[in-house]
C-alpha atoms as a PDB file:
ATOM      1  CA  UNK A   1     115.090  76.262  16.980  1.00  0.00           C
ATOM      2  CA  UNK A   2     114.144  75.083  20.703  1.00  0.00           C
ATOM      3  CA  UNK A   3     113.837  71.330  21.938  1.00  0.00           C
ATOM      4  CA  UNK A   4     110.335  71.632  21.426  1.00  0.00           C
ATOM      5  CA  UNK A   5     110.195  72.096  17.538  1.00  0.00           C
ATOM      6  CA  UNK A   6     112.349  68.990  17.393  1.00  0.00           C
ATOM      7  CA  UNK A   7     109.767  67.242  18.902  1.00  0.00           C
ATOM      8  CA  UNK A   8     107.824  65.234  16.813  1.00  0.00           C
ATOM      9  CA  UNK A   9     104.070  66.161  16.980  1.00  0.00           C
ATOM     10  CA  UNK A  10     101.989  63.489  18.876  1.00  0.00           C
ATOM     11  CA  UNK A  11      98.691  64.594  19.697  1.00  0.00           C
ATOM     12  CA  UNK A  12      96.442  62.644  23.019  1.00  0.00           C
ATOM     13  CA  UNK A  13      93.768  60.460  21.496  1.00  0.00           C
ATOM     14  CA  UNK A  14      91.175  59.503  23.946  1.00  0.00           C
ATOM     15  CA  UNK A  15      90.123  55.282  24.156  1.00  0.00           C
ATOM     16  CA  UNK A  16      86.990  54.807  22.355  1.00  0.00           C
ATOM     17  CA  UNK A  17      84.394  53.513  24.848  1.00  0.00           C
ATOM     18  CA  UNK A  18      83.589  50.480  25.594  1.00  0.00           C
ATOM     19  CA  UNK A  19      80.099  50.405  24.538  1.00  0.00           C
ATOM     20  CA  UNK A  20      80.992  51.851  20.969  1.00  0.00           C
ATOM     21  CA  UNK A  21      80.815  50.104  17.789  1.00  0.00           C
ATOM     22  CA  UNK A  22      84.060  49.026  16.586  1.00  0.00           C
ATOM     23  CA  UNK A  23      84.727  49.446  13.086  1.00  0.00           C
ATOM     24  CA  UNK A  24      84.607  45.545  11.237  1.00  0.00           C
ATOM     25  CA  UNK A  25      88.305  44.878  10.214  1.00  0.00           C
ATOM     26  CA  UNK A  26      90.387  41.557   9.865  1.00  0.00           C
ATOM     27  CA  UNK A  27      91.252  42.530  13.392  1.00  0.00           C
ATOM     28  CA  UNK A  28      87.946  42.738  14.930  1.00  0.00           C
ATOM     29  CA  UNK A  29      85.234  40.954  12.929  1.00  0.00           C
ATOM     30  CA  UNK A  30      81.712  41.991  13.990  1.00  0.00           C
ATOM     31  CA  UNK A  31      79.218  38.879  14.522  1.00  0.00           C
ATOM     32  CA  UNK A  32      76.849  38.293  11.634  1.00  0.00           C
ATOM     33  CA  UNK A  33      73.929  38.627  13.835  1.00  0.00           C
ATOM     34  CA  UNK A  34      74.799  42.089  14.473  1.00  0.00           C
ATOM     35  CA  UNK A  35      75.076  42.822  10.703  1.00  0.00           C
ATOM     36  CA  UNK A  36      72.255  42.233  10.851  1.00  0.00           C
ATOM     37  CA  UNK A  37      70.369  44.143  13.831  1.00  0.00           C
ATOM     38  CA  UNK A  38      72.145  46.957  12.511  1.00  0.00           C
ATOM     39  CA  UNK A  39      69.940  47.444   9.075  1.00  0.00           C
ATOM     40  CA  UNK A  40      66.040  47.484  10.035  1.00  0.00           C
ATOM     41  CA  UNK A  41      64.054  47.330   7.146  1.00  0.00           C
ATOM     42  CA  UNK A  42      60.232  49.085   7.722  1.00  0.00           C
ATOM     43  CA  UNK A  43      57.533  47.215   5.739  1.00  0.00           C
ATOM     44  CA  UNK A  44      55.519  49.129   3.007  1.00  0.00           C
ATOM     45  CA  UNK A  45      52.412  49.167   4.868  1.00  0.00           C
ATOM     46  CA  UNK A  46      50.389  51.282   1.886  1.00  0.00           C
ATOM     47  CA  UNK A  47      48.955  48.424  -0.245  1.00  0.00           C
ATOM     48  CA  UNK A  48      46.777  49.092  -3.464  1.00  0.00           C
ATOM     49  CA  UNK A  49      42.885  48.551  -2.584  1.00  0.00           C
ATOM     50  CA  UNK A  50      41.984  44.788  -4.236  1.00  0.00           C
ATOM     51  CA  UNK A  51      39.600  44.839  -7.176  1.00  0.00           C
ATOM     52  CA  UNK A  52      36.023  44.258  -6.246  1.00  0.00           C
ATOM     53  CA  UNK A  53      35.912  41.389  -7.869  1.00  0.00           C
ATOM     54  CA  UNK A  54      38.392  39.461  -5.856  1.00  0.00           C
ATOM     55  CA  UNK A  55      35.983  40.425  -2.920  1.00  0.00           C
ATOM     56  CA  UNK A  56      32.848  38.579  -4.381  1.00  0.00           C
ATOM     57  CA  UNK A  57      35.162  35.719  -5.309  1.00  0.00           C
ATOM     58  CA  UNK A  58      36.377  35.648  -2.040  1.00  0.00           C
ATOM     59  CA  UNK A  59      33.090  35.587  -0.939  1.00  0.00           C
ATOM     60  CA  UNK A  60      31.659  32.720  -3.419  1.00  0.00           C
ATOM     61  CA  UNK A  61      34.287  30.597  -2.372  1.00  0.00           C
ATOM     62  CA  UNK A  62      33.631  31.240   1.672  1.00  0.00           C
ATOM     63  CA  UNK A  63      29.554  30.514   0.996  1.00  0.00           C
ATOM     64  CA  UNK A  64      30.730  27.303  -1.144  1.00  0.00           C
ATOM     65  CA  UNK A  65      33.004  25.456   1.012  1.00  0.00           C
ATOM     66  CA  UNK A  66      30.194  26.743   4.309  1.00  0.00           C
ATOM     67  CA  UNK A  67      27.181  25.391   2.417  1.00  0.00           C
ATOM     68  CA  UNK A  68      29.668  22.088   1.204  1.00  0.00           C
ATOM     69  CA  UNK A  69      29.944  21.366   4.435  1.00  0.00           C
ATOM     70  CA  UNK A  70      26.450  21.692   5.896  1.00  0.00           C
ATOM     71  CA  UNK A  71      25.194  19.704   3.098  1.00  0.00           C
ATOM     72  CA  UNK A  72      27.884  16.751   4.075  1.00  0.00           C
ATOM     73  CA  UNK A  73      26.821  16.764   7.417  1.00  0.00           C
ATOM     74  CA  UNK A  74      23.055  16.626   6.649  1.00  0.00           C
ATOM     75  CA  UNK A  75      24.212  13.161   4.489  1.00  0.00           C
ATOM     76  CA  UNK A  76      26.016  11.783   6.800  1.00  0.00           C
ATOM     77  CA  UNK A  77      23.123  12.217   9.488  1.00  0.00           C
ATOM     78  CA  UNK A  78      20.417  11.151   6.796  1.00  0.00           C
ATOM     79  CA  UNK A  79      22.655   7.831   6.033  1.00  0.00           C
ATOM     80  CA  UNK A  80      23.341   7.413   9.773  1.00  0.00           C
ATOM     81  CA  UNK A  81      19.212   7.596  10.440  1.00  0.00           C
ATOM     82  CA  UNK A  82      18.472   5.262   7.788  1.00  0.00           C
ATOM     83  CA  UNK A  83      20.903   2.565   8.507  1.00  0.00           C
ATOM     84  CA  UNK A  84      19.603   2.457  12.331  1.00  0.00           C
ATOM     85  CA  UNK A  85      15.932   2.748  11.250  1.00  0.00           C
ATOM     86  CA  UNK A  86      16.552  -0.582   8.881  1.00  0.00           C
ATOM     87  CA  UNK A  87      18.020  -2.021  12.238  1.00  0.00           C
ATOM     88  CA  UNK A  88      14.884  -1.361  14.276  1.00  0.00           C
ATOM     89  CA  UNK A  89      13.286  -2.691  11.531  1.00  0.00           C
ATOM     90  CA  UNK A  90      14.427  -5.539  11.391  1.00  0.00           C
ATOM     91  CA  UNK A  91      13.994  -6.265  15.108  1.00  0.00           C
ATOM     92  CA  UNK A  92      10.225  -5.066  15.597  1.00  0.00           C
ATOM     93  CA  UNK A  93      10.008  -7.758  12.059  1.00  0.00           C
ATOM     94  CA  UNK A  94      11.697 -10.202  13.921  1.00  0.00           C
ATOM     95  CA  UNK A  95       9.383  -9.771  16.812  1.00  0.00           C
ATOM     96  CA  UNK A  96       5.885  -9.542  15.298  1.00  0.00           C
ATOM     97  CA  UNK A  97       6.895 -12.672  12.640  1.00  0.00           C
ATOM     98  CA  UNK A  98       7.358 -14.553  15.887  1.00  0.00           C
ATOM     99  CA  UNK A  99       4.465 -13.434  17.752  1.00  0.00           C
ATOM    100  CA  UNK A 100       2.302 -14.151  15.161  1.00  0.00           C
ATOM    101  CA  UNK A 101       3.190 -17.831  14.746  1.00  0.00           C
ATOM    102  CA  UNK A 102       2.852 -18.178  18.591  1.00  0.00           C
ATOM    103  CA  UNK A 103      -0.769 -16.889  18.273  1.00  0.00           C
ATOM    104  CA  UNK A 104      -1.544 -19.533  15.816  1.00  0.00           C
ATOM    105  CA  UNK A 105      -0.546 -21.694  17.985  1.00  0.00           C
ATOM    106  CA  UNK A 106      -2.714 -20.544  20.635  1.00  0.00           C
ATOM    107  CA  UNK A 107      -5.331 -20.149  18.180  1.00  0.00           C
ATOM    108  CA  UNK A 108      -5.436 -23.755  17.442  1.00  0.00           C
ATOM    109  CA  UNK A 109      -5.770 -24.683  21.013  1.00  0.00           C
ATOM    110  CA  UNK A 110      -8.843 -21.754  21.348  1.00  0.00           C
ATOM    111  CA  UNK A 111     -10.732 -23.679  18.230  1.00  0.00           C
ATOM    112  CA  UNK A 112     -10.675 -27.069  19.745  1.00  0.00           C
ATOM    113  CA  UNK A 113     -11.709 -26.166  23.063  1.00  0.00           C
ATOM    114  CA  UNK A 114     -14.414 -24.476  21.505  1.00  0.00           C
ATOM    115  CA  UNK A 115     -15.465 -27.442  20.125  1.00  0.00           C
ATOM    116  CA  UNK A 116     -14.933 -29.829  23.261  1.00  0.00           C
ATOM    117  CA  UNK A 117     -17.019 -26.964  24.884  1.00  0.00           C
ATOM    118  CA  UNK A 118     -19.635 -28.511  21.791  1.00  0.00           C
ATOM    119  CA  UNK A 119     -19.252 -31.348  22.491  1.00  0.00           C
ATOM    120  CA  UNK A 120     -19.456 -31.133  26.605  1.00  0.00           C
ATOM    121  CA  UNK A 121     -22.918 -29.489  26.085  1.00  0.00           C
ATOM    122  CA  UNK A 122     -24.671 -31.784  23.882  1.00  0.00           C
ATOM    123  CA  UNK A 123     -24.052 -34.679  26.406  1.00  0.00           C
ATOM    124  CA  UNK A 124     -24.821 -32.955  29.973  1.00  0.00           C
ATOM    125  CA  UNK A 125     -28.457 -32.222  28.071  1.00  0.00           C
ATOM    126  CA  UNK A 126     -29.744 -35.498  27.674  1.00  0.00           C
ATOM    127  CA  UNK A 127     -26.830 -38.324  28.130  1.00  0.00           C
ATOM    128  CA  UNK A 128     -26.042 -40.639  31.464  1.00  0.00           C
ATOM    129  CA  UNK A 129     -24.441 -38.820  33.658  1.00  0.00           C
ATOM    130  CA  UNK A 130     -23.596 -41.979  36.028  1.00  0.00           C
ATOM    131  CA  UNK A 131     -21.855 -43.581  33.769  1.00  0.00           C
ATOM    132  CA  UNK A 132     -20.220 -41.054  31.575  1.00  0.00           C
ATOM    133  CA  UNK A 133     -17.521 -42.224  28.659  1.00  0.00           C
ATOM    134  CA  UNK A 134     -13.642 -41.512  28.435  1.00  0.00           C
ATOM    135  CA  UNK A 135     -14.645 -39.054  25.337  1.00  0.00           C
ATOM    136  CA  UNK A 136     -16.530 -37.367  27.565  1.00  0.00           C
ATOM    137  CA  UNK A 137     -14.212 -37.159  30.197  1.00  0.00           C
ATOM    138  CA  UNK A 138     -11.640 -36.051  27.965  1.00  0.00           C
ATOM    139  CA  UNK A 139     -14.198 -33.315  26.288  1.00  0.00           C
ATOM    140  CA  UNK A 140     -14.637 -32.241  30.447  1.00  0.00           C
ATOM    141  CA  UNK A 141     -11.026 -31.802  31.092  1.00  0.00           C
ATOM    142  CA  UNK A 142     -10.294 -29.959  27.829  1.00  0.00           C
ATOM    143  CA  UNK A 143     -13.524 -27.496  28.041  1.00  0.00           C
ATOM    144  CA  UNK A 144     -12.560 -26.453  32.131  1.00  0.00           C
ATOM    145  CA  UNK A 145      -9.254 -27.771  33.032  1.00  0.00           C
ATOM    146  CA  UNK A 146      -7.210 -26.508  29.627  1.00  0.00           C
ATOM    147  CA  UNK A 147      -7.082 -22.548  30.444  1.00  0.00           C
ATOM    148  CA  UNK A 148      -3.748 -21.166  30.977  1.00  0.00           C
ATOM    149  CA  UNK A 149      -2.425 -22.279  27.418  1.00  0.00           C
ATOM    150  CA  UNK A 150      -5.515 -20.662  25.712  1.00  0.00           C
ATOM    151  CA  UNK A 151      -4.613 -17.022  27.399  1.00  0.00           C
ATOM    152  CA  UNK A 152      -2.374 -15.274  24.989  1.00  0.00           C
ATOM    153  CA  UNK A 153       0.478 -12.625  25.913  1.00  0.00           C
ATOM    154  CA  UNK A 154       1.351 -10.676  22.994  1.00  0.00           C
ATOM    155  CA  UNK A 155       5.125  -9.632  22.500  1.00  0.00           C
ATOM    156  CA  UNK A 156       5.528  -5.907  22.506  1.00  0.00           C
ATOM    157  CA  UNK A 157       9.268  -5.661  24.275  1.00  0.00           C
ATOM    158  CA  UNK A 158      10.282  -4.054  20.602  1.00  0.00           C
ATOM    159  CA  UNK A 159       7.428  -2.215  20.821  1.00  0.00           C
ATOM    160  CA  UNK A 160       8.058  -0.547  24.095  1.00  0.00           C
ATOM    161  CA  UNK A 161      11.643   0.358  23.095  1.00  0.00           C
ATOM    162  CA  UNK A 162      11.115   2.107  20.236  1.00  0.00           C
ATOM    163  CA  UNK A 163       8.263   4.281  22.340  1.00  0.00           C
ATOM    164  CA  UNK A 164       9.949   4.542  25.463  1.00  0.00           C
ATOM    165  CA  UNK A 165      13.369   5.895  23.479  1.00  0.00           C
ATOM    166  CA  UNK A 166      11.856   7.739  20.948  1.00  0.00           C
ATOM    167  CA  UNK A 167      13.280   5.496  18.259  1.00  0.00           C
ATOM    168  CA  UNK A 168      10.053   5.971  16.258  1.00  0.00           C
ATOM    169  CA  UNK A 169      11.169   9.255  14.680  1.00  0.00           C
ATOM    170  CA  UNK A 170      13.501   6.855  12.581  1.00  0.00           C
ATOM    171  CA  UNK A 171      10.762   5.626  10.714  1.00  0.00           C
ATOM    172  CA  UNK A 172       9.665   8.005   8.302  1.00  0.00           C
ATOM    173  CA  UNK A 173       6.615   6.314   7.360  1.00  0.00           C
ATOM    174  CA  UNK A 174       3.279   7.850   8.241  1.00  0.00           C
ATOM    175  CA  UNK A 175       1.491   4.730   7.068  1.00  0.00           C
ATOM    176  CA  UNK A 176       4.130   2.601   9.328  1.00  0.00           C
ATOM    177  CA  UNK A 177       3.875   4.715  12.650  1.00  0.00           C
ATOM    178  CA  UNK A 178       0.078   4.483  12.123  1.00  0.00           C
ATOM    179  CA  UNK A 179      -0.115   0.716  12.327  1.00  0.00           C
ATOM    180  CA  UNK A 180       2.632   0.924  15.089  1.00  0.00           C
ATOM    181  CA  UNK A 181       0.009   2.916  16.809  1.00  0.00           C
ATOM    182  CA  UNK A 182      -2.833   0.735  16.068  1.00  0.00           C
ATOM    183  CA  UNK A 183      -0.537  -2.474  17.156  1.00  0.00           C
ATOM    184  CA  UNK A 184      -0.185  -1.008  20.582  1.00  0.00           C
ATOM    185  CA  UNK A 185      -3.806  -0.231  20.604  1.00  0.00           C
ATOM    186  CA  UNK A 186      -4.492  -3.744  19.526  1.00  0.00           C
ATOM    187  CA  UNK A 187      -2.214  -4.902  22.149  1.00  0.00           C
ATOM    188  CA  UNK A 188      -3.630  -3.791  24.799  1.00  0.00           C
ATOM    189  CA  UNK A 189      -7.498  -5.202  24.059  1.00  0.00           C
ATOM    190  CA  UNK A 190      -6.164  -8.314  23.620  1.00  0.00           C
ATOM    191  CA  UNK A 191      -4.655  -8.268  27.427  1.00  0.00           C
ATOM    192  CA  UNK A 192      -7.836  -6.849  28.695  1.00  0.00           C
ATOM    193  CA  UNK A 193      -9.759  -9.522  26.839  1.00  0.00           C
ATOM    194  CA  UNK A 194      -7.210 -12.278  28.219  1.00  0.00           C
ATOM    195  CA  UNK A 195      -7.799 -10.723  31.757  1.00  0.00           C
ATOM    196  CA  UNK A 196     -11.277 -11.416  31.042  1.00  0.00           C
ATOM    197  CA  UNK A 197     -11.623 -14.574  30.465  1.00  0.00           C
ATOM    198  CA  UNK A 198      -9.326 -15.352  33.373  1.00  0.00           C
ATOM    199  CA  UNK A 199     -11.403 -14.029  35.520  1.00  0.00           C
ATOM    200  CA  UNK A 200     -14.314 -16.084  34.114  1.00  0.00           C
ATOM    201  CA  UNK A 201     -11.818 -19.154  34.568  1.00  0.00           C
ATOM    202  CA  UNK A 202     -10.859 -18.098  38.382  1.00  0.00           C
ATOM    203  CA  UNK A 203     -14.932 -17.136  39.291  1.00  0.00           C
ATOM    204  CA  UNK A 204     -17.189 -19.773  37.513  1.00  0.00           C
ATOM    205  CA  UNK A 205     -15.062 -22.419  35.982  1.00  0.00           C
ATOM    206  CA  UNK A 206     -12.400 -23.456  38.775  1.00  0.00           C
ATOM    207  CA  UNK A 207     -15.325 -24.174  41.693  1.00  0.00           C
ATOM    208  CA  UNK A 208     -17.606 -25.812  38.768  1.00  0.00           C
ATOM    209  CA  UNK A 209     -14.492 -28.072  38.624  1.00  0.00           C
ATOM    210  CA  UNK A 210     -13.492 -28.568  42.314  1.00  0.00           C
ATOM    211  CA  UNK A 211     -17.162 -29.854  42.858  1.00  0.00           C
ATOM    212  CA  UNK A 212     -17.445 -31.859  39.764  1.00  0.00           C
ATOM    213  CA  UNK A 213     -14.244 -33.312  38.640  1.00  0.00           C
ATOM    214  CA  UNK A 214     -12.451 -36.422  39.369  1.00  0.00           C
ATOM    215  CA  UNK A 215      -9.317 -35.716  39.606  1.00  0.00           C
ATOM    216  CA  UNK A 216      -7.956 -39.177  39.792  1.00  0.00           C
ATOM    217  CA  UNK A 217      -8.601 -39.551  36.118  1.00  0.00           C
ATOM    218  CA  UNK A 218      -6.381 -36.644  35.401  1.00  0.00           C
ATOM    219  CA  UNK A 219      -3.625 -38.178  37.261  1.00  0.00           C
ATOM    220  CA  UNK A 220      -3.969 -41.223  36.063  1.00  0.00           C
ATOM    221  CA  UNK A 221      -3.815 -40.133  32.557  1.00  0.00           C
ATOM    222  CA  UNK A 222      -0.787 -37.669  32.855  1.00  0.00           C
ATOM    223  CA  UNK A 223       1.148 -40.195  34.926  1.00  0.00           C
ATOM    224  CA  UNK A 224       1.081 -37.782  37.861  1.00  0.00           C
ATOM    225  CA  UNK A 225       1.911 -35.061  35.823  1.00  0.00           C
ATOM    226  CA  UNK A 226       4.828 -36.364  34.417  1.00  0.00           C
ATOM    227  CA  UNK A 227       2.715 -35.716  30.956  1.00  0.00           C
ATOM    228  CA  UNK A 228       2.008 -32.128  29.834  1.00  0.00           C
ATOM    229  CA  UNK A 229      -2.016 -32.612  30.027  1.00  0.00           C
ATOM    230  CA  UNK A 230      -2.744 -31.695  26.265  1.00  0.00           C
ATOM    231  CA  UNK A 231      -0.442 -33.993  24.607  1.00  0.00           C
ATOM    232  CA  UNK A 232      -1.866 -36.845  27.416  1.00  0.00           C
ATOM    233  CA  UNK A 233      -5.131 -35.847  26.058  1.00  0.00           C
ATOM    234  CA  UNK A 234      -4.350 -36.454  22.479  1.00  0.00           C
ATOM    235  CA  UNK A 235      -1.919 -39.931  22.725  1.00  0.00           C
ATOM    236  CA  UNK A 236      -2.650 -41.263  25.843  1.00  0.00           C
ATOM    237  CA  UNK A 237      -4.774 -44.199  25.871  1.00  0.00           C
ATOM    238  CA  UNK A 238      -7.668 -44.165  28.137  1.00  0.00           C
ATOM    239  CA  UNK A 239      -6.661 -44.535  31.896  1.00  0.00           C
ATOM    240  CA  UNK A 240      -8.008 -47.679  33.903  1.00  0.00           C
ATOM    241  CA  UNK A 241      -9.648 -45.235  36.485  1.00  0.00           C
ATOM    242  CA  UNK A 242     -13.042 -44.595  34.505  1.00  0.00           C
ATOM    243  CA  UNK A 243     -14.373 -41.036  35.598  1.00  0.00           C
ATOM    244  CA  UNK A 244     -16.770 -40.099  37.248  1.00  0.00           C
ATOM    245  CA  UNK A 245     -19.134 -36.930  37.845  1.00  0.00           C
ATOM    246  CA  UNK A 246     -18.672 -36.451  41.270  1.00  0.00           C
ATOM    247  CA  UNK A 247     -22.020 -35.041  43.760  1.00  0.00           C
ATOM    248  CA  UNK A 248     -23.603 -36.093  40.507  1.00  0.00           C
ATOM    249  CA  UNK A 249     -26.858 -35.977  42.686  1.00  0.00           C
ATOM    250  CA  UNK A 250     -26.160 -31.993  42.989  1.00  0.00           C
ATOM    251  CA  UNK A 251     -24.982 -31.499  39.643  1.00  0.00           C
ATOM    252  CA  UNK A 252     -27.436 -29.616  37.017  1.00  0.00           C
ATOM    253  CA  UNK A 253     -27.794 -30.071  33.739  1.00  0.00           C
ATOM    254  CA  UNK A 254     -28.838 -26.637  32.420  1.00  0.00           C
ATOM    255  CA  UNK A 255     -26.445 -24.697  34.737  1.00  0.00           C
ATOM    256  CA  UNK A 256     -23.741 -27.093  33.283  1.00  0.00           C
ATOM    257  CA  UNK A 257     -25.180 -26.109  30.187  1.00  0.00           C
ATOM    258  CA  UNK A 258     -25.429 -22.372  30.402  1.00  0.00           C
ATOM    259  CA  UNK A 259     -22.007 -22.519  32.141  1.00  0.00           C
ATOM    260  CA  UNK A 260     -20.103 -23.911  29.148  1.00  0.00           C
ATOM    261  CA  UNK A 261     -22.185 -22.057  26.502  1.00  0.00           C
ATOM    262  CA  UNK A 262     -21.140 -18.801  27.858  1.00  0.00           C
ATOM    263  CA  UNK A 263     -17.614 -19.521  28.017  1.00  0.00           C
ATOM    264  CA  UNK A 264     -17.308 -20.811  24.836  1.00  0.00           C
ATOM    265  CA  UNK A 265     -19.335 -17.302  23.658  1.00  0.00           C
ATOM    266  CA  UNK A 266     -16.884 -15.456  25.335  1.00  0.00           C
ATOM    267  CA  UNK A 267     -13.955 -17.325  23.620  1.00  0.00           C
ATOM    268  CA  UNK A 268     -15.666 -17.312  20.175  1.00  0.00           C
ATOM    269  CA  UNK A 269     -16.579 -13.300  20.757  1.00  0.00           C
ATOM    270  CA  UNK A 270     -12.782 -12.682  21.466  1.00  0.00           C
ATOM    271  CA  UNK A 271     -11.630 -15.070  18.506  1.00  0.00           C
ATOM    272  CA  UNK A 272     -13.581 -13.091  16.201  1.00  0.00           C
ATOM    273  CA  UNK A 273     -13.237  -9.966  17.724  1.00  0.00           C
ATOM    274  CA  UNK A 274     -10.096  -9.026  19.563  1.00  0.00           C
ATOM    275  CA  UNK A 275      -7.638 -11.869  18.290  1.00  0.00           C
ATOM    276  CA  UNK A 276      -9.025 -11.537  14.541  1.00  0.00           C
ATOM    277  CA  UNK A 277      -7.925  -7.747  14.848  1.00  0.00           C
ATOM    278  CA  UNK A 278      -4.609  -8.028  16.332  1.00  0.00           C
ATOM    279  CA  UNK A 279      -3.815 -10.646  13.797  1.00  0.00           C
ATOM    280  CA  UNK A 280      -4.487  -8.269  10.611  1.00  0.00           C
ATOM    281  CA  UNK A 281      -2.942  -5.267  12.393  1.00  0.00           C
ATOM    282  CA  UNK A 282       0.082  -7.528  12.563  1.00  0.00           C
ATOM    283  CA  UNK A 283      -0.147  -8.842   8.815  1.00  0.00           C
ATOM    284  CA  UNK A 284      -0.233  -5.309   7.535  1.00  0.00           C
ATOM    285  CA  UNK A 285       2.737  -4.370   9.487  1.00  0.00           C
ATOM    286  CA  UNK A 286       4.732  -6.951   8.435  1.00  0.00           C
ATOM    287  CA  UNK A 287       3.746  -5.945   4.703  1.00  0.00           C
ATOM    288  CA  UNK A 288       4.696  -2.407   5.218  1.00  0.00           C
ATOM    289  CA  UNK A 289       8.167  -3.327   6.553  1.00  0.00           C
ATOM    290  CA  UNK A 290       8.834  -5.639   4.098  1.00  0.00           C
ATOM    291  CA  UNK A 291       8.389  -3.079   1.529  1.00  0.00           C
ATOM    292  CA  UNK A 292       9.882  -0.095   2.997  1.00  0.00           C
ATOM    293  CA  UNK A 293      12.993  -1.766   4.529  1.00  0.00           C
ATOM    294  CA  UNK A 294      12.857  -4.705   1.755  1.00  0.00           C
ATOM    295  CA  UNK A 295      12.636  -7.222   4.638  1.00  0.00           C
ATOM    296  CA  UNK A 296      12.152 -11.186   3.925  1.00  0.00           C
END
C-alpha cells in the first residue's frame, strides 16, 4: 500500500461564521432572551362574532352610566342654585327688615310735623303775632326748619346686585320676582316724591324762613348746635331768648297760611300715597321670603 493509504483520513472543515447561531451546549449557553426571540408566536386574529345580546347589553350599560352622570350633574347644579339663592335671600331679608324699621322711623317724624304744620296754621289765622309763645315757636321750627330728617332714602344696594348680576334667575319664584319688580318700581316713586318735596323745601319754605325766623332762638335752644334740633325740641326747656316773628309788619297771615297748608298736603298726599305703597310692597316681600326660604 502507498504512504497515502496509511494516512488517516482528515477531511478540511470550514469555521462556522461568525454571525451563525451556535448550537446551545454546556460549552456555549445561549442567553435566555434569545430563547426567546427565536420562537414568535402569531396571535389568532379570527375571533367568533359576539352574540347580539352582549351588544345591547353593552349598550344599556354605556346609556346607564351616560344618563347617571348627566343626572348627577343636573343635582349638583340644582343643590348648588338653591343654596346661593337661600343666601341672597337672606341678604335682600336682611335689607328690606332694616329699611322698613328706618321708614317708621321717618314716618313718625312725617306725622308730627304734620301736626305742628296744624298747629302753626290755626295760630297765624287769628293769634298775636307780636308776642307769639315758645309752643308756637317750637310748632314754627318743627313745621319749616325740620326737613332733611323727614326725606326718606330707601335701601336698594341688595336690590341693585341681584339686577345688575343677574342673580335673580336664582329665585324661582314668579310671585317673588314680581314683588322684586314692583319694589324697584316702588323705589323709585318714593325718590321722585322725596325730590319733590325738597324742592318745595329749597323754593318756598327756606326764604319763608330766612325772612321770618329768629334764629337766635334756635341757637339758644340747641346750645349752638351742640343739640341735634329734634331732641332740643322735645327736652329742652324753653330758651331765655323769647322769639320773635321777624318783619312781622310784612308778614301775611293767609300766605303763611296757604304756605303751610300746602306743604303739609303734599306730605300727607305722599304719606298716603307713595310711602303707604312702598311699605306693603315691602311687607309682602318679606312674607314671601319667609315662606319660600323659611326665613325668621
Amino acid at each position: 500500500m502507498s504512504d497515502e493509504q496509511d494516512i488517516p483520513d482528515k477531511s478540511f472543515k470550514e469555521d462556522p461564521p461568525k454571525d451563525a447561531a451556535m448550537p446551545d451546549s454546556p460549552i456555549f449557553p445561549l442567553d435566555p432572551q434569545e430563547k426567546d426571540m427565536e420562537v414568535h408566536h402569531h396571535p389568532d386574529l379570527h375571533h367568533s362574532p359576539k352574540p347580539w345580546k352582549e351588544y345591547i347589553l353593552e349598550f344599556i350599560m354605556i346609556f346607564l352610566a351616560v344618563t347617571l352622570s348627566f343626572f348627577a350633574e343636573n343635582m349638583r347644579e340644582h343643590y348648588s342654585e338653591e343654596v346661593k339663592a337661600k343666601e341672597l335671600a337672606e341678604s335682600l331679608y336682611k335689607e328690606v327688615y332694616s329699611d322698613s324699621v328706618d321708614i317708621q322711623k321717618v314716618l313718625a317724624i312725617r306725622l308730627h310735623k304734620e301736626d305742628e304744620l296744624g298747629y302753626f296754621i290755626s295760630f297765624v289765622r287769628d293769634s298775636s303775632l307780636s308776642n307769639v309763645s315758645d309752643s308756637f315757636y317750637r310748632s314754627f321750627t318743627w313745621s319749616f326748619l325740620i326737613n332733611s330728617t323727614i326725606l326718606f332714602e330707601p335701601a336698594d344696594g341688595m336690590l341693585n346686585q341681584l339686577r345688575n348680576s343677574g342673580s335673580l334667575r336664582y329665585f324661582k319664584s314668579n310671585e317673588l320676582q314680581r314683588e322684586i319688580g314692583e319694589l324697584s318700581v316702588s323705589i323709585a316713586k318714593i325718590r321722585s316724591r322725596m325730590g319733590v318735596e325738597f324742592g318745595i323745601n329749597a323754593q318756598d319754605l327756606r326764604p319763608f324762613v330766612i325772612k321770618f325766623y329768629d334764629f337766635r332762638w334756635d341757637e339758644e335752644l340747641t346750645k349752638n348746635g351742640s343739640l341735634n334740633l329734634i331732641d332740643a325740641l322735645n327736652k329742652q326747656p324753653a330758651p331765655k331768648h323769647r322769639g320773635v316773628i321777624l318783619n312781622v309788619k310784612d308778614f301775611n297771615r293767609l300766605e303763611a297760611e296757604n304756605l303751610a297748608s300746602y306743604f303739609r298736603l303734599v306730605l300727607k298726599a305722599t304719606r298716603t300715597l307713595q310711602i303707604k305703597n312702598y311699605i306693603e310692597i315691602k311687607h309682602k316681600l318679606l312674607e314671601t321670603l319667609r315662606e319660600e326660604y323659611q326665613l325668621e
